[in-house]
Protein backbone atom coordinates (compact mmCIF):
# COMPACT_ATOMS: atom_id res chain seq x y z
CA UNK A 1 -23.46 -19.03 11.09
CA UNK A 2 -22.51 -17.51 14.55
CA UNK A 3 -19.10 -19.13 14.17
CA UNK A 4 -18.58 -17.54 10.49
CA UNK A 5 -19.38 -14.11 12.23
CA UNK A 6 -17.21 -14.36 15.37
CA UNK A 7 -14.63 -15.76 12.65
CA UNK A 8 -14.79 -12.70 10.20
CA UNK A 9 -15.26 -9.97 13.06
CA UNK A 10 -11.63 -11.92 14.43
CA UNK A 11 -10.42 -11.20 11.36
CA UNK A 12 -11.35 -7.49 10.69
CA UNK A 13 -10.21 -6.83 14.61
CA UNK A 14 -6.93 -7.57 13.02
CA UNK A 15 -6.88 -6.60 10.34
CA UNK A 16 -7.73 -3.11 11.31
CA UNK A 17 -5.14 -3.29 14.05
CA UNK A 18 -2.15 -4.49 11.18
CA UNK A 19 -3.71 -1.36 9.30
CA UNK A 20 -3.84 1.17 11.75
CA UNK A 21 -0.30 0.22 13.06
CA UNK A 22 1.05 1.39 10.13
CA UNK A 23 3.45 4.64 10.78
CA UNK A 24 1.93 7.87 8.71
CA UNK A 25 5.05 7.87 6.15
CA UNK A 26 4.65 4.04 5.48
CA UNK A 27 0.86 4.31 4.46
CA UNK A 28 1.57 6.86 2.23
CA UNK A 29 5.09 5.21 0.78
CA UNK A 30 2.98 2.10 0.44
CA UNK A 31 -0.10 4.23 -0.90
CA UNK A 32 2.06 5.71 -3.40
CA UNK A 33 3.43 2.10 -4.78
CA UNK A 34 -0.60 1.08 -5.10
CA UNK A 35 -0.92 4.46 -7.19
CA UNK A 36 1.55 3.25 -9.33
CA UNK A 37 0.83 0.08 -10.34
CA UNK A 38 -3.00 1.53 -10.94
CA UNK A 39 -2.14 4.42 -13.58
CA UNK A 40 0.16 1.69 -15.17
CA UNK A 41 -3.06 -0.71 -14.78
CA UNK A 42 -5.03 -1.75 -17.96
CA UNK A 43 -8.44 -1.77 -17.17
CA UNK A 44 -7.62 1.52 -15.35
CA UNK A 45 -6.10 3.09 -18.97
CA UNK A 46 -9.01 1.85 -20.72
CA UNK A 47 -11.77 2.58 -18.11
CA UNK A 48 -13.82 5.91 -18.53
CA UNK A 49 -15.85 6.23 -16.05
CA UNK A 50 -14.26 4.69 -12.46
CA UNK A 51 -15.70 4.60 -9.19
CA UNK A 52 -13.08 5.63 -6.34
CA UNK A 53 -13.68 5.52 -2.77
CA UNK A 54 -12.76 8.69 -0.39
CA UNK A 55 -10.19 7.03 1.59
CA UNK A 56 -10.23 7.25 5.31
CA UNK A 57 -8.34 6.55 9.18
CA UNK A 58 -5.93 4.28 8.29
CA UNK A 59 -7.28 3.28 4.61
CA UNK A 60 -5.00 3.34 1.03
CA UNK A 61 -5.00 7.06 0.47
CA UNK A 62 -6.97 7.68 -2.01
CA UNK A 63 -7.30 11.72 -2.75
CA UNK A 64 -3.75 11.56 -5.20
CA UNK A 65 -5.09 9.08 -7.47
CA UNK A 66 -8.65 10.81 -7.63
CA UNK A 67 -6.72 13.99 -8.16
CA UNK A 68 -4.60 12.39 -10.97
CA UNK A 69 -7.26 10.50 -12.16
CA UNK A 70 -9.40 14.04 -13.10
CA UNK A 71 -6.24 15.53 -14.35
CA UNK A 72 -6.39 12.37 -16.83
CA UNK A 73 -9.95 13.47 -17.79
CA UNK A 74 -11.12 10.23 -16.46
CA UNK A 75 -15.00 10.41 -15.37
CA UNK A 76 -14.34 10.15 -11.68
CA UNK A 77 -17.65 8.77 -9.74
CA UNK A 78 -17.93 8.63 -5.68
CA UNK A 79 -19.87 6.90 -3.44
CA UNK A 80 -23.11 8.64 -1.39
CA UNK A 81 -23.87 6.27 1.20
CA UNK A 82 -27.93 6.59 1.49
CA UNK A 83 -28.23 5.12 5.82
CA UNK A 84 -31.48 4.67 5.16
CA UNK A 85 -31.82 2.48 2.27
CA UNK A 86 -28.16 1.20 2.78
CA UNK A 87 -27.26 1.56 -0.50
CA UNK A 88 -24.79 3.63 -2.71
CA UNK A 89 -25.31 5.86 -5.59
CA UNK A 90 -22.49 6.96 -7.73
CA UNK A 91 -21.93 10.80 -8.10
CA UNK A 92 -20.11 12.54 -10.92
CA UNK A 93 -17.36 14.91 -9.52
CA UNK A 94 -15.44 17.55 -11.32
CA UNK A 95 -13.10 18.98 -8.74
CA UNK A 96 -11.89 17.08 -5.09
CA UNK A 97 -12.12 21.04 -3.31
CA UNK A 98 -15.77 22.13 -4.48
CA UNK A 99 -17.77 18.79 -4.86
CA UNK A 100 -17.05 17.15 -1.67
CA UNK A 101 -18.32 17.35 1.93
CA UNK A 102 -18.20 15.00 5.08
CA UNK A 103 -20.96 12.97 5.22
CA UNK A 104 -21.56 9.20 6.87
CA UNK A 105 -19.36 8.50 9.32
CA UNK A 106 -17.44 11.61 8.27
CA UNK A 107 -16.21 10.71 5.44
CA UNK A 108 -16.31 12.92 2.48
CA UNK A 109 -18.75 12.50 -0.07
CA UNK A 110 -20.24 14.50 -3.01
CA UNK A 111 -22.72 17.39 -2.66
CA UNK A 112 -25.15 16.24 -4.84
CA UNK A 113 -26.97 19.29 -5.91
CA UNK A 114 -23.45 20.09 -7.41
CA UNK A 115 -23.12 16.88 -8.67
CA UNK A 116 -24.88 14.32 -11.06
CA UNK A 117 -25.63 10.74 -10.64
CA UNK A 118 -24.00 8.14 -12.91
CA UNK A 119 -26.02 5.28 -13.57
CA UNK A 120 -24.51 2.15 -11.68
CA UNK A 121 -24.50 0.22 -15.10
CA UNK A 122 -22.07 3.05 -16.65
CA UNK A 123 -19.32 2.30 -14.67
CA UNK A 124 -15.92 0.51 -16.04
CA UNK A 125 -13.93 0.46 -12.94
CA UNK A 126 -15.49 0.15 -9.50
CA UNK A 127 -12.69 0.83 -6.72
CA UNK A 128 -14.41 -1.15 -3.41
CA UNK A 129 -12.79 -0.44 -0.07
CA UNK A 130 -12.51 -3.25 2.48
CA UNK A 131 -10.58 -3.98 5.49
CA UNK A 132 -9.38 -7.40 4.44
CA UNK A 133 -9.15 -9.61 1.63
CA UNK A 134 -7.91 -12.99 0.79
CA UNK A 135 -5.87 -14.14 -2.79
CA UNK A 136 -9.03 -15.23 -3.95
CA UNK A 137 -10.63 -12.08 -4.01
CA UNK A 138 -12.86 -12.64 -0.75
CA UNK A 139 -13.55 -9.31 0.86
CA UNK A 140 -14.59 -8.42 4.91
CA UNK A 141 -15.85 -4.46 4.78
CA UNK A 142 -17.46 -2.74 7.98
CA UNK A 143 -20.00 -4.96 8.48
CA UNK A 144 -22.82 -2.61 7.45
CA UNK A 145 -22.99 -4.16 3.67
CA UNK A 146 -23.30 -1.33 1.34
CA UNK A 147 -20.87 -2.64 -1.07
CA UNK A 148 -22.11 -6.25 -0.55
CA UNK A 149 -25.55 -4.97 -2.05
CA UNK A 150 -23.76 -2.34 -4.50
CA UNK A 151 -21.59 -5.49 -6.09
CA UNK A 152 -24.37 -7.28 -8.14
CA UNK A 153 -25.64 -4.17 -9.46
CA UNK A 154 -22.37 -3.35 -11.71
CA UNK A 155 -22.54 -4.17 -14.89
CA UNK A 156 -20.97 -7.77 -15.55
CA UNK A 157 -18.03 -6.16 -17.66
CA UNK A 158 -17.29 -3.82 -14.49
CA UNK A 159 -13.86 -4.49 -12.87
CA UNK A 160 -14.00 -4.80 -9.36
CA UNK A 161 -10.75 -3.55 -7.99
CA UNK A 162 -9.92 -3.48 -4.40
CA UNK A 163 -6.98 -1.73 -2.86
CA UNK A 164 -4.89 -3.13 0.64
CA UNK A 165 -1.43 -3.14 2.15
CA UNK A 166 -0.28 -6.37 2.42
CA UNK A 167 -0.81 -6.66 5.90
CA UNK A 168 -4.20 -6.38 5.15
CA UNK A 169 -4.32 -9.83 2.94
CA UNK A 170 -5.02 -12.99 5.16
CA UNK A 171 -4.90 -16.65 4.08
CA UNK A 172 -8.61 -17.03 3.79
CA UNK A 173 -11.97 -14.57 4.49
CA UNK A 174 -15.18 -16.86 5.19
CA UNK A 175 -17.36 -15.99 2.50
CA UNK A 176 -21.21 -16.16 3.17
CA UNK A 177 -23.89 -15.91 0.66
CA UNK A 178 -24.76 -12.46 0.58
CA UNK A 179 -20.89 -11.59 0.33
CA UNK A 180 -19.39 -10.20 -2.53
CA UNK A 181 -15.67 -10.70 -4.11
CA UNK A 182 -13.58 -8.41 -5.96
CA UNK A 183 -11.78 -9.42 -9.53
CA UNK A 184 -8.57 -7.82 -8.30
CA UNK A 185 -6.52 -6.88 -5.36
CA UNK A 186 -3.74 -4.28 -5.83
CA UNK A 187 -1.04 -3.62 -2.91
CA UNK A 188 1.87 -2.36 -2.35
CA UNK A 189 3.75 -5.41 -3.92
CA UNK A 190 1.60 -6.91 -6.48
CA UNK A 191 -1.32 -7.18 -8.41
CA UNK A 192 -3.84 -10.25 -7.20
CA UNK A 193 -5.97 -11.72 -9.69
CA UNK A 194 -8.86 -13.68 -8.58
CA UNK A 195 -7.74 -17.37 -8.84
């Protein structure tokens, strides 16, 4: 077990270094190509209600596509981390400037008296952030496990869509029991269907 943890914090060392290398103008070229190939996306055109992440550091940015996505009249759904319980409910938001504030670990989430929850069940399209992933949909996140326990709670129908640069795709992520994988990877480049 020790070795699958030294093995996977290896891995996200890297990964995050790959990541964080990249130059300011190539993570957003490379987020814009990811955009793309989302709006053009299926699942995406006939999802209603989609869970994005608030990107952050280095991450696929994702404030464009939430933007679009509400332009769209899409239901657009972020994340409030709860610490304590280490879990995350999904929050309605109307508009990116007034529902939003930092919140764990500074990132921005939304202000829930402004907001309303969506029931986890309710959502089509879950976007899960990670900082590397494998071709067969295996996932490494921060370590803390939020999404690992959010995972089983979508409904079975729910598409679980990850987003990475390439650079962030390695041959293979040791998966342990309590990890979670995604149905589909997009990048830059292509569109990775679980095998």
């Amino acid at each position: 077990m020790e070795d699958i943890k030294a093995r996977k914090s290896e891995i996200r060392r890297s990964a995050f270094a790959r990541r964080n290398a990249l130059s300011k103008e190539e993570r957003s070229e490379k987020s814009a190509a990811i955009m793309e190939r989302l709006f053009d996306f299926a699942n995406f055109l006939e999802a209603r209600i989609v869970l994005f992440y608030m990107s952050y550091g280095s991450e696929v940015d994702t404030e464009p596509m939430i933007r679009k996505a509400l332009e769209l009249e899409k239901i657009v759904a972020l994340p409030l981390v709860d610490t304590k319980k280490k879990k995350i409910l999904p929050f309605r938001i109307d508009n990116l400037d007034q529902d939003v504030r930092p919140g764990y670990r500074g990132i921005r989430e939304p202000i829930p008296p402004r907001c309303k929850q969506i029931p986890v069940q309710y959502i089509n399209l879950a976007i899960i952030p990670g900082v590397a992933f494998d071709e067969r949909g295996g996932r490494i996140g921060h370590g803390v496990g939020v999404y690992d326990r959010f995972i089983p709670k979508l409904d079975v129908t729910t598409r679980k869509v990850a987003f990475a640069f390439e650079c962030q795709i390695v041959p293979q992520i040791p998966m342990e029991p309590h990890d979670r994988y995604t149905d589909i990877i997009i990048t830059e480049k292509r569109i990775i269907y679980k095998i």
